[in-house]
Protein backbone atom coordinates (compact mmCIF):
# COMPACT_ATOMS: atom_id res chain seq x y z
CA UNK A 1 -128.18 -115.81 -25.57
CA UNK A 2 -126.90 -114.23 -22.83
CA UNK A 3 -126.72 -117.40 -20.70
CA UNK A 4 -124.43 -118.61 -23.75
CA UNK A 5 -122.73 -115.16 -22.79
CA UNK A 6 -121.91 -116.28 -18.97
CA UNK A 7 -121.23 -119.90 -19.75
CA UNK A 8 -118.45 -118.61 -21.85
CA UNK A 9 -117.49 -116.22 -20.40
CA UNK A 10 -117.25 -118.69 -16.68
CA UNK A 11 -115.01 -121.20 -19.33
CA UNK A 12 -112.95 -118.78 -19.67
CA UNK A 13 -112.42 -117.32 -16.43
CA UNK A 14 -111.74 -121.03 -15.50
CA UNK A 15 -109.04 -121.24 -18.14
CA UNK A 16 -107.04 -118.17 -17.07
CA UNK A 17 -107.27 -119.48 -13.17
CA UNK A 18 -106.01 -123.11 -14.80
CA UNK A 19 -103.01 -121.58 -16.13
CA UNK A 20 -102.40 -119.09 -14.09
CA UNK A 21 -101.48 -122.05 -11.32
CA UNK A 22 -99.49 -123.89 -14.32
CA UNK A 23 -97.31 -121.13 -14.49
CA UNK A 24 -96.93 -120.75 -11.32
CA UNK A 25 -96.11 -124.65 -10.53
CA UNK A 26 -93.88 -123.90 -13.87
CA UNK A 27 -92.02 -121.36 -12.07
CA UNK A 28 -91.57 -123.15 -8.68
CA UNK A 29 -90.24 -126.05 -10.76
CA UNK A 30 -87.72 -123.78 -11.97
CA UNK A 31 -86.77 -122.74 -8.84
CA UNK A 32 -86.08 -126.21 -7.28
CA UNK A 33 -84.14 -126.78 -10.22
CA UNK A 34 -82.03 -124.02 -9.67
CA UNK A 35 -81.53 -124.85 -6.25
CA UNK A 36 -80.13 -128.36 -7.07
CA UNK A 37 -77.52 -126.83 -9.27
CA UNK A 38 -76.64 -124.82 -6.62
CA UNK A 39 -76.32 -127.29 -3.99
CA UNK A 40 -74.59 -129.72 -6.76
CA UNK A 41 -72.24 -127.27 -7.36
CA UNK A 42 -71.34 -126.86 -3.57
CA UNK A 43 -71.47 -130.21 -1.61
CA UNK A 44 -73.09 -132.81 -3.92
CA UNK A 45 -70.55 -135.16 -4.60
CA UNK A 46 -72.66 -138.34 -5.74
CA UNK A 47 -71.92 -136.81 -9.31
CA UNK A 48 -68.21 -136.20 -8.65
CA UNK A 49 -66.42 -136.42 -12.71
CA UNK A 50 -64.06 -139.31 -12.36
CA UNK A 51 -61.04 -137.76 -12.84
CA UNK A 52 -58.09 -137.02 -9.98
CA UNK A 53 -54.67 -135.71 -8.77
CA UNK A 54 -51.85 -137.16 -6.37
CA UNK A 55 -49.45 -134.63 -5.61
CA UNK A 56 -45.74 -135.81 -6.16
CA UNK A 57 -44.01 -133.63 -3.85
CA UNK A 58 -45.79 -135.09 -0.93
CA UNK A 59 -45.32 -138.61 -2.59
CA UNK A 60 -41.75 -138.11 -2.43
CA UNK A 61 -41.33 -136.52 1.57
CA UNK A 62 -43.62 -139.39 2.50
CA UNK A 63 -42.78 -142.88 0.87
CA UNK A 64 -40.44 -144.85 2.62
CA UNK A 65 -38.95 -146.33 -0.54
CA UNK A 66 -38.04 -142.57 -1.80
CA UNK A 67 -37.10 -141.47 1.71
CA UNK A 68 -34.74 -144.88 2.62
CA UNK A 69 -33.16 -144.58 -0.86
CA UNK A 70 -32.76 -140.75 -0.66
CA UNK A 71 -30.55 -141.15 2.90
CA UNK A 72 -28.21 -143.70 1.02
CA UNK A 73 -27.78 -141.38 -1.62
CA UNK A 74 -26.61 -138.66 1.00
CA UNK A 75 -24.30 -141.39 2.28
CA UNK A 76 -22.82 -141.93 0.06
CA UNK A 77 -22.27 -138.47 -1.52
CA UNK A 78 -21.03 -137.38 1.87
CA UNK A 79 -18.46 -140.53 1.68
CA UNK A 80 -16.93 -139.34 -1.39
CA UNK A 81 -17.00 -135.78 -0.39
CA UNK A 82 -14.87 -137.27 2.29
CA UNK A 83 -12.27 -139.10 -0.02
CA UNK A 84 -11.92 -136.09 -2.71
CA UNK A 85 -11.37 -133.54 0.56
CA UNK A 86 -8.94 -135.70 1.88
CA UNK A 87 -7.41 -136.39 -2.14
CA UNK A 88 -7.41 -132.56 -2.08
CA UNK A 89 -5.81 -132.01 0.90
CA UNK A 90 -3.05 -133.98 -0.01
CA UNK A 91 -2.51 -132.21 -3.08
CA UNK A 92 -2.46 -128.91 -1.35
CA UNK A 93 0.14 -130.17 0.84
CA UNK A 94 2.23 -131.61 -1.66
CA UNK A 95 2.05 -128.08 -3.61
CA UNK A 96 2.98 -126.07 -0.35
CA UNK A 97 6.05 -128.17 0.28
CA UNK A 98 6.82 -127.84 -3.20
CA UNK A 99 6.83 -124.30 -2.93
CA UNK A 100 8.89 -123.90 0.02
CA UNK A 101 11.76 -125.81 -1.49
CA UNK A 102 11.67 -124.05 -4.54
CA UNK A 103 11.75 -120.87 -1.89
CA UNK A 104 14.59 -122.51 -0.20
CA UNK A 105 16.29 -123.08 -3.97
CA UNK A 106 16.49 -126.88 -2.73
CA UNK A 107 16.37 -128.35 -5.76
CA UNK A 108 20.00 -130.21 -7.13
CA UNK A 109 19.04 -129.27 -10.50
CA UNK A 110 16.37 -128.18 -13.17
CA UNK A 111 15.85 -132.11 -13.70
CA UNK A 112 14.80 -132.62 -10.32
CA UNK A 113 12.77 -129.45 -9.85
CA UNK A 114 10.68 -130.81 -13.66
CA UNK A 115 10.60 -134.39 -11.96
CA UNK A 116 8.57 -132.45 -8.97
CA UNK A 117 6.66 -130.43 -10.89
CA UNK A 118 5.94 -133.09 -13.31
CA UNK A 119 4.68 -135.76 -10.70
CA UNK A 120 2.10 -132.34 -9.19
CA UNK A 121 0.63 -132.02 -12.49
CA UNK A 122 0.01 -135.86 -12.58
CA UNK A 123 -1.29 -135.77 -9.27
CA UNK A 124 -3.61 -133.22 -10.22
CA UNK A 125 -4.71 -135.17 -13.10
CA UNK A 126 -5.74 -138.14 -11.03
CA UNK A 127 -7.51 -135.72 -8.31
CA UNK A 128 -9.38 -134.56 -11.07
CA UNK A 129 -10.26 -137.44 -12.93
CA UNK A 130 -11.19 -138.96 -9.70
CA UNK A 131 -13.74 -135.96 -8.62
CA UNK A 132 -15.25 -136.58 -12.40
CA UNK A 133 -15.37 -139.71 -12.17
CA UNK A 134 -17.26 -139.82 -8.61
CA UNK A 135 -19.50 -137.07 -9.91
CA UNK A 136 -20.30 -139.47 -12.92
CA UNK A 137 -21.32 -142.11 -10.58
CA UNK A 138 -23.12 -140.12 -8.32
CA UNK A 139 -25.37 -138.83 -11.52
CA UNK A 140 -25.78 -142.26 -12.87
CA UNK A 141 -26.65 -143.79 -9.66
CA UNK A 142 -28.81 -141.08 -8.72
CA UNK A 143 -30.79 -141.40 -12.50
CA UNK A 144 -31.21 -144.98 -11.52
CA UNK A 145 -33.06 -144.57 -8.10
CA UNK A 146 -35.28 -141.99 -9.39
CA UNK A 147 -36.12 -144.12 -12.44
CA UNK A 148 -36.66 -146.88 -10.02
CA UNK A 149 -38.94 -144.96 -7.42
CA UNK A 150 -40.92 -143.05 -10.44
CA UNK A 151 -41.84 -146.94 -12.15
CA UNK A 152 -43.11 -147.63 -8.66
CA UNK A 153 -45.09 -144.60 -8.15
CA UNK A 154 -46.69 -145.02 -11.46
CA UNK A 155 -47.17 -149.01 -10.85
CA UNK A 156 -48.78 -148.28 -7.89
CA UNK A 157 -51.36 -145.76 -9.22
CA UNK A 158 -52.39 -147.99 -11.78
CA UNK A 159 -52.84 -150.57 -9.23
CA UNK A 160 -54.79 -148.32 -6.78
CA UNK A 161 -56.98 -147.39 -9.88
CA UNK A 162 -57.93 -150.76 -10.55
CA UNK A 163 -60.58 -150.46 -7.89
CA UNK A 164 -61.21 -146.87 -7.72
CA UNK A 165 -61.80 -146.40 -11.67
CA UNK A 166 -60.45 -143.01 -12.26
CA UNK A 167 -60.79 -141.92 -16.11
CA UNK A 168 -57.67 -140.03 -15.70
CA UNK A 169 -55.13 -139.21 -12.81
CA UNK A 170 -53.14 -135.95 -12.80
CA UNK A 171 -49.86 -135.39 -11.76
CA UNK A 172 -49.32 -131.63 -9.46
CA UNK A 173 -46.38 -130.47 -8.19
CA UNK A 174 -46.33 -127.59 -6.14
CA UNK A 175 -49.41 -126.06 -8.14
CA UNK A 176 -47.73 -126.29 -11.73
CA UNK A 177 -50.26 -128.34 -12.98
CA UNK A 178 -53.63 -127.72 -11.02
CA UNK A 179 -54.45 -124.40 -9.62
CA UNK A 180 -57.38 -125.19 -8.19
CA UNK A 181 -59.62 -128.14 -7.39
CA UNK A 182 -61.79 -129.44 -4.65
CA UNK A 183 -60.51 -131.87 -1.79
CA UNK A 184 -62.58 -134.51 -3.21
CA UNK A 185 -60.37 -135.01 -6.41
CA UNK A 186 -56.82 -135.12 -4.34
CA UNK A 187 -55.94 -139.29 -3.47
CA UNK A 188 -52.59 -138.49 -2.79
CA UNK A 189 -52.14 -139.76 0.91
CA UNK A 190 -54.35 -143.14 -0.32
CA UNK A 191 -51.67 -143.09 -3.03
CA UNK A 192 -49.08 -142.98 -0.39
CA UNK A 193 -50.69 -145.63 2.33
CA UNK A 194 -50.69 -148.00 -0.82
CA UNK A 195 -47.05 -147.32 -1.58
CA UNK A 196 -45.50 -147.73 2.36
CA UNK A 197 -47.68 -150.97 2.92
CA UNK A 198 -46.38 -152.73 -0.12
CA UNK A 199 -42.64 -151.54 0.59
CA UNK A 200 -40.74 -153.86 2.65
CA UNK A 201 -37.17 -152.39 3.26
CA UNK A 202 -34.15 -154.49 2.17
């Protein structure tokens, strides 16, 4: 009986040992698993989520086809900044000498002096019609090329995500958007290389 006693009582000592080392190995498992997450959530980027960002200010300051069509913008607003100063001028003059005459009471009569005044007011009317209508152009023109530059940003995207399979691209600018994400997600200067080496300038 009692070697009954011992036999059990060995089984049973054997068992406790058994899983005392299974929790152990349990609890080491754990800890490697741990680990991983950690290092995952630091450096591993083999699991990288398939979504990223371009950033469109930098798109803008650094694609040729934005930049060239920008400076011919500028032109041309600083050549018709040059014709309405020079309209404006001209207007000013004709109102100063118009004022020294009437100073000088060298007007024949009051259908003369209304036949000045009259042909300043139309003047006036045509410097400001012109300004509007410049302005108008200006807007219009200016509507067009960023139309024109946004259809190519967006073409291009698409194109560069044929082969790098993005679920979704973001758009950030300055920060509205994304306020923070790793380096990994941001393909905004491969975005850019794509864009300058299929512009050709005209």
């Amino acid at each position: 009986m009692k070697n009954i006693s011992y036999i059990i009582n060995g089984v049973l000592a054997v068992a406790i040992i058994i899983l005392f080392i299974l929790v152990l190995k349990s609890n080491e498992t754990a800890d490697k698993s741990a680990e991983a997450v950690s290092l995952f959530s630091k450096s591993d980027s083999s699991h990288i989520i398939p979504v990223a960002y371009v950033t469109i200010d930098s798109i803008i300051t650094k694609y040729k086809y934005a930049i060239d069509e920008n400076a011919r913008l500028f032109e041309e607003w600083k050549k018709m900044t040059a014709v309405l100063e020079g309209k404006e001028k001209e207007f000013q003059r004709e109102v100063t000498a118009f004022k020294k005459r009437l100073e000088r009471n060298a007007f024949i009569g009051q259908d003369e002096y209304d036949q000045e005044r009259t042909r300043l007011e139309r003047l006036q009317i045509s410097y400001e019609e012109l300004k509007q209508k410049h302005l108008n152009e200006r807007a219009e023109e200016d509507a067009v090329v960023n139309a024109a530059v946004a259809d190519s940003i967006i073409t291009n995207i698409r194109l560069y995500n044929e082969t790098a399979n993005y679920h979704i691209i973001f758009s950030n600018t300055r920060h509205d958007n994304i306020l923070v994400a790793g380096k990994e997600y941001d393909v905004t200067d491969e975005v850019i290389n794509l864009l300058n080496s299929r512009y050709t300038k005209k």
